[in-house]
N, C-alpha and C. Protein backbone atom coordinates (compact mmCIF):
# COMPACT_ATOMS: atom_id res chain seq x y z
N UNK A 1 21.39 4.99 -6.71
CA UNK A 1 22.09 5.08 -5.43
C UNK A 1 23.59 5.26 -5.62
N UNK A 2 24.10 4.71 -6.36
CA UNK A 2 26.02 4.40 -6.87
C UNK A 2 25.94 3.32 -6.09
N UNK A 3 27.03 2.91 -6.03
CA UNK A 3 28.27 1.98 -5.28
C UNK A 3 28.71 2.39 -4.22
N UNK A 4 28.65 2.12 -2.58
CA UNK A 4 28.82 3.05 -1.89
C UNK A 4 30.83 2.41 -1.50
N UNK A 5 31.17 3.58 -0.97
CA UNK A 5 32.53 3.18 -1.02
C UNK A 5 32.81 1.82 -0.39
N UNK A 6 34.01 1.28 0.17
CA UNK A 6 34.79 0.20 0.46
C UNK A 6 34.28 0.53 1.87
N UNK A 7 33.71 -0.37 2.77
CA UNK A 7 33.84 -0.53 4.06
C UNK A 7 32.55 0.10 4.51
N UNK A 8 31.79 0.80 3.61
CA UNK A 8 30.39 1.83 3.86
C UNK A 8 29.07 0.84 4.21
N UNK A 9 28.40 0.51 5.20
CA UNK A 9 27.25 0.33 5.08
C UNK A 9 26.53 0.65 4.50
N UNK A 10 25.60 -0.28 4.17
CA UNK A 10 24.15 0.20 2.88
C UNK A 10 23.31 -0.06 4.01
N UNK A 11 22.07 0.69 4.05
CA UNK A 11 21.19 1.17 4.30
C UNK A 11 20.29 0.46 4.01
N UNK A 12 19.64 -1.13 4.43
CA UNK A 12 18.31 -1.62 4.33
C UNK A 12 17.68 -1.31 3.50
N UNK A 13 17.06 -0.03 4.36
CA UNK A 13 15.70 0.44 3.82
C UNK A 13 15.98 1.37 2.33
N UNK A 14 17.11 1.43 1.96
CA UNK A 14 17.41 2.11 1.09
C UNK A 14 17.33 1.10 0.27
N UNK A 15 17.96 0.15 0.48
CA UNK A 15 17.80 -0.95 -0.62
C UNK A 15 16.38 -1.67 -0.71
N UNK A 16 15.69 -1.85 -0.02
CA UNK A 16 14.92 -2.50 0.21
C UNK A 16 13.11 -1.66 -0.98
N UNK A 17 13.70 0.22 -0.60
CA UNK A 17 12.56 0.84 -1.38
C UNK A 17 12.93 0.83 -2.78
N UNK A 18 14.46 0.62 -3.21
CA UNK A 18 14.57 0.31 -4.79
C UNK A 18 14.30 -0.54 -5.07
N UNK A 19 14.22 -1.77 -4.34
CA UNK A 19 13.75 -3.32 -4.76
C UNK A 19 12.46 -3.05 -4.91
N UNK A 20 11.64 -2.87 -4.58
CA UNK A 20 9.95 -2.34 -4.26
C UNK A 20 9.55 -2.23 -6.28
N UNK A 21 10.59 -0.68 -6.16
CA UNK A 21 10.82 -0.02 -7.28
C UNK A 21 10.70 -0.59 -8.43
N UNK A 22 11.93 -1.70 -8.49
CA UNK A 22 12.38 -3.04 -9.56
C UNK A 22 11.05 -3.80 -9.83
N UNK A 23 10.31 -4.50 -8.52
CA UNK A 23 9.51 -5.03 -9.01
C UNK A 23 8.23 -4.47 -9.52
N UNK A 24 8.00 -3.15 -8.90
CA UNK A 24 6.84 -2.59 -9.78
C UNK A 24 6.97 -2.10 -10.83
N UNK A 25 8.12 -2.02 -11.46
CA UNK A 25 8.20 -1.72 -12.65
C UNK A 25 8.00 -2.79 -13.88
N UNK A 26 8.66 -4.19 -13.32
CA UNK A 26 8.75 -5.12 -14.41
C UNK A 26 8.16 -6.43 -13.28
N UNK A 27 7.62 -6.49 -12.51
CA UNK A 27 6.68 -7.75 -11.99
C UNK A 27 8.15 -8.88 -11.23
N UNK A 28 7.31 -9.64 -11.08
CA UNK A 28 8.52 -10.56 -9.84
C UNK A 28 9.44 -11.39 -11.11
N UNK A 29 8.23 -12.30 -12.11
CA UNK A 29 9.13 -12.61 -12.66
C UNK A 29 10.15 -11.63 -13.65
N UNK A 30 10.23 -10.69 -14.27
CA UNK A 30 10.73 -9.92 -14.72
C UNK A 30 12.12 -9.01 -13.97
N UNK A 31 12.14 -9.55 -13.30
CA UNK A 31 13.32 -9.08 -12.01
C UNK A 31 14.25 -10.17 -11.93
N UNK A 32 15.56 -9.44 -11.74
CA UNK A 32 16.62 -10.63 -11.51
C UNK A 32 17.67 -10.09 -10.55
N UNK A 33 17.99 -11.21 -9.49
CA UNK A 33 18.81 -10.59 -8.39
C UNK A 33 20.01 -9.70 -9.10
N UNK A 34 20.42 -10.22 -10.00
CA UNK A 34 22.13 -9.60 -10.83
C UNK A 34 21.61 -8.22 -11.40
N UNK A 35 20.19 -7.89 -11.83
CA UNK A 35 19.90 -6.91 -12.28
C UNK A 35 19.90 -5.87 -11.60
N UNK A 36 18.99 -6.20 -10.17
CA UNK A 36 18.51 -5.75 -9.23
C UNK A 36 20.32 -5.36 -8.38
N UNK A 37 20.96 -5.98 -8.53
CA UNK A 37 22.39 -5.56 -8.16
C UNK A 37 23.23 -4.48 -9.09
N UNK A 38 22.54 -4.83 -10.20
CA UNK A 38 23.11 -3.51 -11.12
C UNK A 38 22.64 -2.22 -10.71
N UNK A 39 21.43 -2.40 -10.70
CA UNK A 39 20.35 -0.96 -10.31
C UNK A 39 21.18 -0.19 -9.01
N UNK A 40 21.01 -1.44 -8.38
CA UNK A 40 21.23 -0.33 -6.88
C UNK A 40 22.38 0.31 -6.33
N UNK A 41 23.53 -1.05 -7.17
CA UNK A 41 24.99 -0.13 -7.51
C UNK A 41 25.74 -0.92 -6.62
N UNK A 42 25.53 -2.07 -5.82
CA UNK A 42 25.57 -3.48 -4.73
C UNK A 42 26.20 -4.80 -5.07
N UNK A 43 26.92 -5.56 -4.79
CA UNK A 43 27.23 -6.59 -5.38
C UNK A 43 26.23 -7.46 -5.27
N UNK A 44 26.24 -8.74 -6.43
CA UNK A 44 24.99 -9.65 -6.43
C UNK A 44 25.24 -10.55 -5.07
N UNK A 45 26.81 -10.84 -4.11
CA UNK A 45 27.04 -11.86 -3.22
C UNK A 45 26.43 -10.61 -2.11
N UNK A 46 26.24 -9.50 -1.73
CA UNK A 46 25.95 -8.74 -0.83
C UNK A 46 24.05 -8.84 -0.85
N UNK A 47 23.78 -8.46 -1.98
CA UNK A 47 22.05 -8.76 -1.61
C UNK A 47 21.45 -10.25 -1.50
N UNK A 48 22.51 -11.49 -1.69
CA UNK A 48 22.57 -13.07 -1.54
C UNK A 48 22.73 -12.80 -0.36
N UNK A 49 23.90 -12.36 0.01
CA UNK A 49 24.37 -12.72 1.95
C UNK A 49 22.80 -12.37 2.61
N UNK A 50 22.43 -10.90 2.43
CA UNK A 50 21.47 -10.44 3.30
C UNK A 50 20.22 -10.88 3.05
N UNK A 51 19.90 -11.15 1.81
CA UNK A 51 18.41 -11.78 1.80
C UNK A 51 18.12 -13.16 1.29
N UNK A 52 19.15 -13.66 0.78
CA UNK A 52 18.99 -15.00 0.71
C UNK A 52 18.77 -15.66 -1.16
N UNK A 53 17.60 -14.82 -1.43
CA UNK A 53 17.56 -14.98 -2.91
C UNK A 53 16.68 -13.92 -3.22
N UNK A 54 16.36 -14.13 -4.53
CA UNK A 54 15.17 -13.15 -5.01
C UNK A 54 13.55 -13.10 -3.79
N UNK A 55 13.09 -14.47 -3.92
CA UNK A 55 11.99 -14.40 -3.28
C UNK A 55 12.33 -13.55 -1.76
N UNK A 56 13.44 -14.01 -1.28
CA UNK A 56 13.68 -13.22 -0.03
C UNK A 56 13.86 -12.48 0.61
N UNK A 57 14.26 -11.66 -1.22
CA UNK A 57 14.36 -10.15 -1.16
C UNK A 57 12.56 -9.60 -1.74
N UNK A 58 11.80 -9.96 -2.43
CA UNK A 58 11.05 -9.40 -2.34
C UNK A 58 10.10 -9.81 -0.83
N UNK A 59 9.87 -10.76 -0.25
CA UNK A 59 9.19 -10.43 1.01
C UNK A 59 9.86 -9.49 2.25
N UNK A 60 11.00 -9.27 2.10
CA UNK A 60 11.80 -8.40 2.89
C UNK A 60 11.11 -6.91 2.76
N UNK A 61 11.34 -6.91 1.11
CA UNK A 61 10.61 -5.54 0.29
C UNK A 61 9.39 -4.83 0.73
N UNK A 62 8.79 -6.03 0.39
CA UNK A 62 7.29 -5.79 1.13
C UNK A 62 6.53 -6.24 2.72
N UNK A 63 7.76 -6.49 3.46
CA UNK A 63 7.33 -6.34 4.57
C UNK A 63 7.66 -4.91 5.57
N UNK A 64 8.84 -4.48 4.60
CA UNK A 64 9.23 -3.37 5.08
C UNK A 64 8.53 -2.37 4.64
N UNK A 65 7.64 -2.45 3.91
CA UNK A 65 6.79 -1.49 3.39
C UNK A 65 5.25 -1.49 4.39
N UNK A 66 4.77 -2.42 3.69
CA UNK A 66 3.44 -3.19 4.84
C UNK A 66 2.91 -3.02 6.11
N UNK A 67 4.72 -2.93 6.78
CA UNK A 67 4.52 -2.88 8.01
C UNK A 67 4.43 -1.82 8.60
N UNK A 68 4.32 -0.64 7.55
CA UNK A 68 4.11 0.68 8.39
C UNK A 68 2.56 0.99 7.75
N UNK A 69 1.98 0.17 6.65
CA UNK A 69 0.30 0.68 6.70
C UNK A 69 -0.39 -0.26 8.12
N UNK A 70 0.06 -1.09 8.38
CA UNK A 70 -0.67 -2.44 9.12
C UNK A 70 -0.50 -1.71 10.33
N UNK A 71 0.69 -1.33 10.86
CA UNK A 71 1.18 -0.34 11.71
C UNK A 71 -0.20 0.55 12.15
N UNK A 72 -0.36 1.66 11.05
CA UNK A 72 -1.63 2.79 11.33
C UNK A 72 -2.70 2.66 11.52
N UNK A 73 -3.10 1.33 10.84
CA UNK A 73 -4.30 0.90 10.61
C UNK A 73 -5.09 0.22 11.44
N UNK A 74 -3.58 -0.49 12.56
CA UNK A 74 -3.93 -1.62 13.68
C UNK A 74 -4.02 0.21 14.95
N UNK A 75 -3.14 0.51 14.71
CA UNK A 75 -3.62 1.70 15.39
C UNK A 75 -5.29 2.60 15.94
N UNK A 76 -5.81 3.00 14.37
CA UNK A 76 -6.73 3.17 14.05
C UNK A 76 -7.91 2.32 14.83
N UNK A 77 -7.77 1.04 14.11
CA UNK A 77 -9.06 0.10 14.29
C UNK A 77 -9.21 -0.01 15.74
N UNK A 78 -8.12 -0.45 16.92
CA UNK A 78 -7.63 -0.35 18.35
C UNK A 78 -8.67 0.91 18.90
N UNK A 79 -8.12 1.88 18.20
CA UNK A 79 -8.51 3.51 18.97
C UNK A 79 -10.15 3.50 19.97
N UNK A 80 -10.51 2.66 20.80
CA UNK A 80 -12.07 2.66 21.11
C UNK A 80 -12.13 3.92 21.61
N UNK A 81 -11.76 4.98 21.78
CA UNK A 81 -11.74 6.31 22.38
C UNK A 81 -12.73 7.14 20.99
N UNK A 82 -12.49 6.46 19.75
CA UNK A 82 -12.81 6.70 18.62
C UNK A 82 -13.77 6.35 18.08
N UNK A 83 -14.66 7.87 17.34
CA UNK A 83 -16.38 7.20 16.66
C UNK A 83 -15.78 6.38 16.07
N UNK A 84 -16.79 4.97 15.61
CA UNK A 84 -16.63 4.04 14.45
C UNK A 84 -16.05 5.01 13.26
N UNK A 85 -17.14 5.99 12.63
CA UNK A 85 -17.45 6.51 11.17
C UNK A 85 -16.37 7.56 10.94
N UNK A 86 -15.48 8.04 12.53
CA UNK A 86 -14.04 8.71 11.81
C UNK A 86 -13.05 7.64 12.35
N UNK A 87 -13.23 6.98 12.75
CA UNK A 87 -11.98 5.72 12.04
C UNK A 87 -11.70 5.62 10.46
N UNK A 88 -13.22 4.76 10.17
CA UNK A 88 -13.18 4.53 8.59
C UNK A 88 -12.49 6.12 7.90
N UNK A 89 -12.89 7.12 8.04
CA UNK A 89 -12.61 8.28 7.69
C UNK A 89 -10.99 8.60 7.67
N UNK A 90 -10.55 8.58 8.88
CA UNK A 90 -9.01 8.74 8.98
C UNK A 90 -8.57 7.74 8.90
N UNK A 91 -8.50 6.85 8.17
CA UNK A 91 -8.41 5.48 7.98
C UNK A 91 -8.41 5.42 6.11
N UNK A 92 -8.98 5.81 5.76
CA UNK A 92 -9.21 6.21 4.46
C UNK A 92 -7.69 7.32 3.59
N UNK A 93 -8.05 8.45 4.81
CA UNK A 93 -6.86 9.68 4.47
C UNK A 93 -5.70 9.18 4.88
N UNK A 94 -5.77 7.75 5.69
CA UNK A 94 -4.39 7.36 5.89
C UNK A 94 -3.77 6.68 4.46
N UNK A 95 -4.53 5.55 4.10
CA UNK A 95 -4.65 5.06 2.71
C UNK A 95 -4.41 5.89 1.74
N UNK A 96 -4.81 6.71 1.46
CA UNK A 96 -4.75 7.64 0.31
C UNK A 96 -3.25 8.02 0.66
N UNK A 97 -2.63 8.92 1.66
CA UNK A 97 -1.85 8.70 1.98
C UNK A 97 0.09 8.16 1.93
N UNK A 98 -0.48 7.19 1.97
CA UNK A 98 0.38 6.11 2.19
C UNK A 98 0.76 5.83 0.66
N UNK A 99 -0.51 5.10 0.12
CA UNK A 99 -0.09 5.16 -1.55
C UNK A 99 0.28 5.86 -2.36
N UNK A 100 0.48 7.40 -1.89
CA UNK A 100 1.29 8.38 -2.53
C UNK A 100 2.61 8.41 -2.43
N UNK A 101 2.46 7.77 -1.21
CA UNK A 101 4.41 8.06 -0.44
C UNK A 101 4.72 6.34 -1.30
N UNK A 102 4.12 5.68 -1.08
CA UNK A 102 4.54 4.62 -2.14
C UNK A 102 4.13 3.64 -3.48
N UNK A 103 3.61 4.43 -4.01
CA UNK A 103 2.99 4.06 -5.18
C UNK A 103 3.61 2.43 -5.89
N UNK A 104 4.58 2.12 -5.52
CA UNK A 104 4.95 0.45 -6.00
C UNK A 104 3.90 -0.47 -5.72
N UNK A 105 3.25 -0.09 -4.35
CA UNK A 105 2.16 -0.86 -3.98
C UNK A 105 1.86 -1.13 -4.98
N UNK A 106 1.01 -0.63 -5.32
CA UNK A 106 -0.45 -0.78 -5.80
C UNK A 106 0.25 -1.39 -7.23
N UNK A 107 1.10 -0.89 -7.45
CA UNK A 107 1.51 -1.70 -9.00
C UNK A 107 1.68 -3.31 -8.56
N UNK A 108 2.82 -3.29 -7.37
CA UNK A 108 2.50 -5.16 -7.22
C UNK A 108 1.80 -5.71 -7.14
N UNK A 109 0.58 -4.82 -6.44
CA UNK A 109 -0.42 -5.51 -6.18
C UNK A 109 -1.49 -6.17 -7.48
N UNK A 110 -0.96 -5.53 -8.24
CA UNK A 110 -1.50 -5.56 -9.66
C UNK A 110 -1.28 -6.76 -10.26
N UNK A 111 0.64 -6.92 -9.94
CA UNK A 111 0.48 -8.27 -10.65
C UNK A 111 0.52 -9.00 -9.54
N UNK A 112 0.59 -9.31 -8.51
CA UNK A 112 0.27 -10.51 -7.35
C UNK A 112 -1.12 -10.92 -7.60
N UNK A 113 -2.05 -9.65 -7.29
CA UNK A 113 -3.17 -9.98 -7.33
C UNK A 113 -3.66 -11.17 -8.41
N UNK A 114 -3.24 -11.01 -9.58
CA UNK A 114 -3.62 -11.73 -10.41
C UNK A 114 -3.34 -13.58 -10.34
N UNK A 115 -2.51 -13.84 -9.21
CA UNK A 115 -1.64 -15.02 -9.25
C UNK A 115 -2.22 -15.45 -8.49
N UNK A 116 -2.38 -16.62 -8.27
CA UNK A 116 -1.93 -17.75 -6.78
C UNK A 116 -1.04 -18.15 -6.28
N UNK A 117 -0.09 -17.32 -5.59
CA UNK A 117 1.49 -17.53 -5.57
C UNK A 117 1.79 -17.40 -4.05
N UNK A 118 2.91 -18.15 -3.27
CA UNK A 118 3.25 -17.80 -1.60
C UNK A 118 3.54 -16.31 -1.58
N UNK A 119 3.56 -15.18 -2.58
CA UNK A 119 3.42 -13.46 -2.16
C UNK A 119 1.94 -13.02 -2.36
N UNK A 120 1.05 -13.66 -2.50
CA UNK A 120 -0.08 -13.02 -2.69
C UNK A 120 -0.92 -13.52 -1.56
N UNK A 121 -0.21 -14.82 -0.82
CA UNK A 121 -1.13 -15.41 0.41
C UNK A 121 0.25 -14.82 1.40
N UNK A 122 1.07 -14.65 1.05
CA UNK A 122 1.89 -13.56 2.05
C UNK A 122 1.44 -12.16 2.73
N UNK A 123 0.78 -11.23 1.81
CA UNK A 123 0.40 -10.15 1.38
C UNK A 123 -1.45 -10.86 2.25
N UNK A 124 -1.47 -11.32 1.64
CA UNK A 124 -3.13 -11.19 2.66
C UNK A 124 -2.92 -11.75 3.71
N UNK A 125 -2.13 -12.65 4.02
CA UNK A 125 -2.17 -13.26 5.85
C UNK A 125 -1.17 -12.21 6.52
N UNK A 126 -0.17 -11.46 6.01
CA UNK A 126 0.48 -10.57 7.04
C UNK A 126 -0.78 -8.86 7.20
N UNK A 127 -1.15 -8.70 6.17
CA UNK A 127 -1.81 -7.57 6.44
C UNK A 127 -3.45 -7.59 6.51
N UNK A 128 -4.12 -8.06 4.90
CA UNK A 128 -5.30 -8.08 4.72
C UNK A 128 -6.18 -8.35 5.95
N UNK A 129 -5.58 -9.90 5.78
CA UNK A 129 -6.65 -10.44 6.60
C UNK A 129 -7.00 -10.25 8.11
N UNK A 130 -5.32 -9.76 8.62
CA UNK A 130 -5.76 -9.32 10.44
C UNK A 130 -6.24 -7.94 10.63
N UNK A 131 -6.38 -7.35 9.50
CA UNK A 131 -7.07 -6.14 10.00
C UNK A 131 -8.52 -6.34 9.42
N UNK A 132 -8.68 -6.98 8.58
CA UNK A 132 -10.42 -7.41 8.57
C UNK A 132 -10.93 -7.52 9.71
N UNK A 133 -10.78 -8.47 10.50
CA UNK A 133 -11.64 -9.04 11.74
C UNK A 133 -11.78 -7.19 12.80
N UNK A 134 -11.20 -6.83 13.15
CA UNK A 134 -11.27 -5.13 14.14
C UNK A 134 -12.06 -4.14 12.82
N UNK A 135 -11.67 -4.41 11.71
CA UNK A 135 -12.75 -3.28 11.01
C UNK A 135 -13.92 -3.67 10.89
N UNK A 136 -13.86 -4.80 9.93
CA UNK A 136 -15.26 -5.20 9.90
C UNK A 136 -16.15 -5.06 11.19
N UNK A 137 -15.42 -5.22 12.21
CA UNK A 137 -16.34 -5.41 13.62
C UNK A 137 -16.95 -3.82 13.77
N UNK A 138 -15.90 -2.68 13.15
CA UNK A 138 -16.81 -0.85 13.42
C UNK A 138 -17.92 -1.11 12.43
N UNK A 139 -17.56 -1.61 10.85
CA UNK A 139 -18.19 -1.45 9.94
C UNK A 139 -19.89 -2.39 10.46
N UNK A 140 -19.90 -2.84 10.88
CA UNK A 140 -20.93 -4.03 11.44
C UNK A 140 -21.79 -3.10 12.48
N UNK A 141 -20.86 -2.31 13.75
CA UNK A 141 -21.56 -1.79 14.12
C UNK A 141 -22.26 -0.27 13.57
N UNK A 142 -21.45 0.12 12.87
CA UNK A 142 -22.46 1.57 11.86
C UNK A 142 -23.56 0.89 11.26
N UNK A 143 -23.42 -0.40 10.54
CA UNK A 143 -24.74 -0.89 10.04
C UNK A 143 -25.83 -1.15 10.91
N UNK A 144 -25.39 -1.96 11.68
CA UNK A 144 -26.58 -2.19 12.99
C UNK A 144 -27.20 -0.97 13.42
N UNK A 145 -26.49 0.14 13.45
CA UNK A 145 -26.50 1.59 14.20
C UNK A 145 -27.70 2.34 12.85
N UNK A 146 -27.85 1.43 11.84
CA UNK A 146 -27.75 2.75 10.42
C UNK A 146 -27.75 3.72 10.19
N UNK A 147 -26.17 3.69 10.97
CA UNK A 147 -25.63 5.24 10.08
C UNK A 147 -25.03 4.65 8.49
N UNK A 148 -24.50 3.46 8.64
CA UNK A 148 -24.22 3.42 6.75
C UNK A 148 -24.96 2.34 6.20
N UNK A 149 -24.92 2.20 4.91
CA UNK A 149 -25.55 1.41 4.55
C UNK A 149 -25.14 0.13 4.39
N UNK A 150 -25.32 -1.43 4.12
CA UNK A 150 -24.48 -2.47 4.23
C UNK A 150 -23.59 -2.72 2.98
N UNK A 151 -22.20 -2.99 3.25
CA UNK A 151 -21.30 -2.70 2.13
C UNK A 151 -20.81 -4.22 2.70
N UNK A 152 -20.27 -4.52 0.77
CA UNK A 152 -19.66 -6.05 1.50
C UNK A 152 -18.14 -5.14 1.82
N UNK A 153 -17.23 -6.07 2.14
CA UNK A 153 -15.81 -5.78 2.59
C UNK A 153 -15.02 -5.30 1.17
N UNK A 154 -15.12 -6.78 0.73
CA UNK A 154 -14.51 -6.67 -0.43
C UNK A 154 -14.34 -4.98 -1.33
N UNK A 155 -15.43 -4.82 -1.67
CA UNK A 155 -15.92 -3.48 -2.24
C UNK A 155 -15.48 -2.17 -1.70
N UNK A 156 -15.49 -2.11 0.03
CA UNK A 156 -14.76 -0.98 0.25
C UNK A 156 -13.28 -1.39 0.28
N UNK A 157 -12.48 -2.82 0.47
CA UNK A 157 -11.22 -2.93 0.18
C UNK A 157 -10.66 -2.03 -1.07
N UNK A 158 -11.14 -2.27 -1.98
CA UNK A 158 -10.59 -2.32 -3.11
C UNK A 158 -10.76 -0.91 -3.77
N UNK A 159 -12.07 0.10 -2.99
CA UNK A 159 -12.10 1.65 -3.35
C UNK A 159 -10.98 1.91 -2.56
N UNK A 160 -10.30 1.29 -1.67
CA UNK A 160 -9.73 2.46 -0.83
C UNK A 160 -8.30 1.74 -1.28
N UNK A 161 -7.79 0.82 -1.01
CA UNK A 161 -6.77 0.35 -1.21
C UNK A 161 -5.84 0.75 -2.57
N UNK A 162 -7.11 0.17 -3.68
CA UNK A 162 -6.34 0.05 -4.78
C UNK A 162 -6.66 1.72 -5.38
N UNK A 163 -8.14 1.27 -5.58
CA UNK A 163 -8.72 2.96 -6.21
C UNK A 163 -8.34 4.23 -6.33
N UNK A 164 -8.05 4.57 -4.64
CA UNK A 164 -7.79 5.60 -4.22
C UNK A 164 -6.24 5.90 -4.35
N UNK A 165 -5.50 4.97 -4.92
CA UNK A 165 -4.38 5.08 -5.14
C UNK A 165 -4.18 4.92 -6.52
N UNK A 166 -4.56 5.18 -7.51
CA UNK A 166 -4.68 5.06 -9.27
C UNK A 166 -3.60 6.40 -9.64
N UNK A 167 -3.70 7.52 -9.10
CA UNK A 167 -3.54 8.52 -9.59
C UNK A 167 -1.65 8.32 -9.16
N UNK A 168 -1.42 7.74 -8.07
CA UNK A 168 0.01 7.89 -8.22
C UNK A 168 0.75 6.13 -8.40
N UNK A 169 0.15 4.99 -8.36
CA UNK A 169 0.41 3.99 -9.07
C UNK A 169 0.66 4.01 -10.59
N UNK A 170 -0.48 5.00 -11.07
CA UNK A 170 -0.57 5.62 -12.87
C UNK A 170 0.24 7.01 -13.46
N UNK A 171 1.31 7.19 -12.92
CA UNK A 171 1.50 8.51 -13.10
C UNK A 171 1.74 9.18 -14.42
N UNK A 172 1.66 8.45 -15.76
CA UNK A 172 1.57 8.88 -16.78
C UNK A 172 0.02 9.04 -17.14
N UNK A 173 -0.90 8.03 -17.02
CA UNK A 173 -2.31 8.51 -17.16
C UNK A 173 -2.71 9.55 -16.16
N UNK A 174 -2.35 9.72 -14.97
CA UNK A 174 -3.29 10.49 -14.39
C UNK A 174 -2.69 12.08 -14.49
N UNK A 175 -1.24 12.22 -15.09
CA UNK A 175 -0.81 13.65 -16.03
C UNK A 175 -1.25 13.73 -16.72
N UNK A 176 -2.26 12.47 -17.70
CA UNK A 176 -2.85 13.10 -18.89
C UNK A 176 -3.95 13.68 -18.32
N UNK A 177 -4.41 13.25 -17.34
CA UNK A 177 -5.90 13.63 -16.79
C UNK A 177 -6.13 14.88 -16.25
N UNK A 178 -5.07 15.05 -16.13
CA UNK A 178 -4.61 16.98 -15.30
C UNK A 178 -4.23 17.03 -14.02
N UNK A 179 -3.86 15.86 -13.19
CA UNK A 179 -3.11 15.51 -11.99
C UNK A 179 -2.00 16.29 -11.67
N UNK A 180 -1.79 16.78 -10.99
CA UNK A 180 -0.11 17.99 -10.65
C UNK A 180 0.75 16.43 -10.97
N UNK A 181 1.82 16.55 -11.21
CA UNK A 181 2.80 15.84 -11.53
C UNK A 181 4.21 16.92 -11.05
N UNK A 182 4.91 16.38 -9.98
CA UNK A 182 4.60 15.44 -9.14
C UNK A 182 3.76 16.25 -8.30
N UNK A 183 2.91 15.24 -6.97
CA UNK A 183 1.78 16.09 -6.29
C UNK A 183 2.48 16.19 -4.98
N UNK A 184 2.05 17.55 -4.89
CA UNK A 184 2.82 18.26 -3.68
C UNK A 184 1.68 17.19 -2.54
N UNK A 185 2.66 17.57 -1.06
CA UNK A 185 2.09 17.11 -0.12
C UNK A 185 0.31 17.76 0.62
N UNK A 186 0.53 18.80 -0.28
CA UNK A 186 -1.19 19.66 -0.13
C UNK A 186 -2.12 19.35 -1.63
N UNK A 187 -1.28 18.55 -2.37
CA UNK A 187 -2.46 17.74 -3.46
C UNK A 187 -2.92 16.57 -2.78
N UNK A 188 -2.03 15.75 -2.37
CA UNK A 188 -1.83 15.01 -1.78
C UNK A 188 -3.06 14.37 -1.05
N UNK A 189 -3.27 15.64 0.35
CA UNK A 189 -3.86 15.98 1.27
C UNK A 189 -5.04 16.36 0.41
N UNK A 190 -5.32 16.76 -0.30
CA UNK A 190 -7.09 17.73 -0.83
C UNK A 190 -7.54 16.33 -2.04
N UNK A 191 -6.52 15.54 -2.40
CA UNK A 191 -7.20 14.17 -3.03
C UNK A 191 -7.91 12.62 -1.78
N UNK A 192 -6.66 12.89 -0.75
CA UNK A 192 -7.40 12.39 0.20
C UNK A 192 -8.26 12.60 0.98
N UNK A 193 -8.50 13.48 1.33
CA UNK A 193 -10.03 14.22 2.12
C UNK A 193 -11.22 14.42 1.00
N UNK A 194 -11.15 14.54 -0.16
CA UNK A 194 -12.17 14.06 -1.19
C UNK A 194 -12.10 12.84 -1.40
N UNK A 195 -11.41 11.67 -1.51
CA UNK A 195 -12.25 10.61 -1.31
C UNK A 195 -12.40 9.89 -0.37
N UNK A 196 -11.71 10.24 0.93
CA UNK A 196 -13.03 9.90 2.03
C UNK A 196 -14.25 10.76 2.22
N UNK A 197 -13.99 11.84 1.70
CA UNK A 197 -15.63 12.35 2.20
C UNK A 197 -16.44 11.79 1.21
N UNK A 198 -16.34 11.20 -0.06
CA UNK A 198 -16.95 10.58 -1.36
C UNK A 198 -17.94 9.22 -0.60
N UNK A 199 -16.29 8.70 -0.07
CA UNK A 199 -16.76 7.11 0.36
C UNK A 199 -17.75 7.14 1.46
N UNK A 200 -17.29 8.02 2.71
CA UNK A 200 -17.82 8.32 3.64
C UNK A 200 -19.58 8.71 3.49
N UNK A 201 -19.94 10.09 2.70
CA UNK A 201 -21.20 10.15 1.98
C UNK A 201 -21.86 9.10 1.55
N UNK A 202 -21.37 8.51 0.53
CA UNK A 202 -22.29 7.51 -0.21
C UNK A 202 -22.57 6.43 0.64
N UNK A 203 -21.48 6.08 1.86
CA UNK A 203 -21.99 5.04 2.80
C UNK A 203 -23.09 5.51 3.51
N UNK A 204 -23.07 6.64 3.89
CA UNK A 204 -23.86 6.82 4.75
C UNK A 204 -25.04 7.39 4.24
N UNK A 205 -25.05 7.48 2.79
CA UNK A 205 -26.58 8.14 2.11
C UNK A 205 -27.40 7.25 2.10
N UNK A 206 -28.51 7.20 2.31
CA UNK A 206 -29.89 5.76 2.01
C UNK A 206 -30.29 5.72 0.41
N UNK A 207 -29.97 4.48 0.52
CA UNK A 207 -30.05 4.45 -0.89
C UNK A 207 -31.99 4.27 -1.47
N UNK A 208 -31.96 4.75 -2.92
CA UNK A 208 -33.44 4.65 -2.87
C UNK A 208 -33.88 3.81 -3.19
């Protein structure tokens, strides 16, 4: 970013997507506010004034992020104008999506996930868990309906969330794999409409 001149406002969200950055690169503990002040080009008393400390800057981080999948998704699930089976669907291409435009996700999620820590019960009570109760409720009715087959939650969480986002969370493995590097917004688009139509299919195939 630099140092922005004498008297210049910084930009939140500007700071807020390099912090993202910081921690997916080297994990929460591996981050340090003075570092994280080096990076962004900021004094260490300027990201203290505004967020308080480290922890306060990473839930800032990731709420400012969060809050625009929880955003689409509360959208989505809401939509009753909408079949159940293209919710899940555009719901999916939103996911895919999303984790392209921010691939830090899925890296924090990597190491949160692994913890029992106030960001990993942060991370499931601001997002996970309130959009469970409105999906699960379509996913419940396609089963009853059988158009899909019964899937626990968990299982499609974690194809769509984490899975479907490998290729730009990994961006050195998935260049070895033959991935465009970087992927235009029409790779983008033709990786997400293949794996919802993947997920979408196999839910709805009978199994033998």
């Amino acid at each position: 970013m630099g140092r922005p001149p004498a008297g210049q406002e910084v930009d939140d969200s500007l700071l807020l997507t390099a912090t993202l950055d910081a921690f997916a690169e080297n994990g929460y503990d591996g981050t340090s506010v003075r570092e994280l002040s080096r990076r962004l080009g900021v004094s260490h008393a300027l990201l203290t004034a505004r967020f308080g400390s480290k922890e306060g800057l990473w839930f800032a981080a990731m709420e400012h992020v969060l809050s625009q999948t929880k955003r689409s998704w509360s959208e989505l699930a809401e939509d009753h104008d909408r079949d159940d089976l293209d919710v899940l669907r555009q719901g999916i291409v939103h996911q895919v999506t999303f984790s392209a435009a921010h691939p830090q996700l899925v890296r924090i999620m990597t190491h949160e996930g692994a913890i029992d820590s106030p960001r990993m019960r942060f991370i499931f009570e601001y997002v996970i868990s309130p959009l469970r109760a409105p999906l699960e409720q379509r996913l419940n009715r396609l089963i009853d309906e059988g158009r899909i087959r019964p899937v626990p939650y968990a299982t499609l969480h974690y194809l769509v969330v984490q899975g479907s986002g490998g290729p730009y969370a990994s961006p050195v493995e998935s260049a070895l794999l033959g991935v465009p590097r970087p992927p235009t917004p029409e790779d983008v688009r033709r990786h997400a409409e293949l794996v919802a139509d993947i997920i979408v299919t196999g839910l709805s195939a009978t199994p033998d």
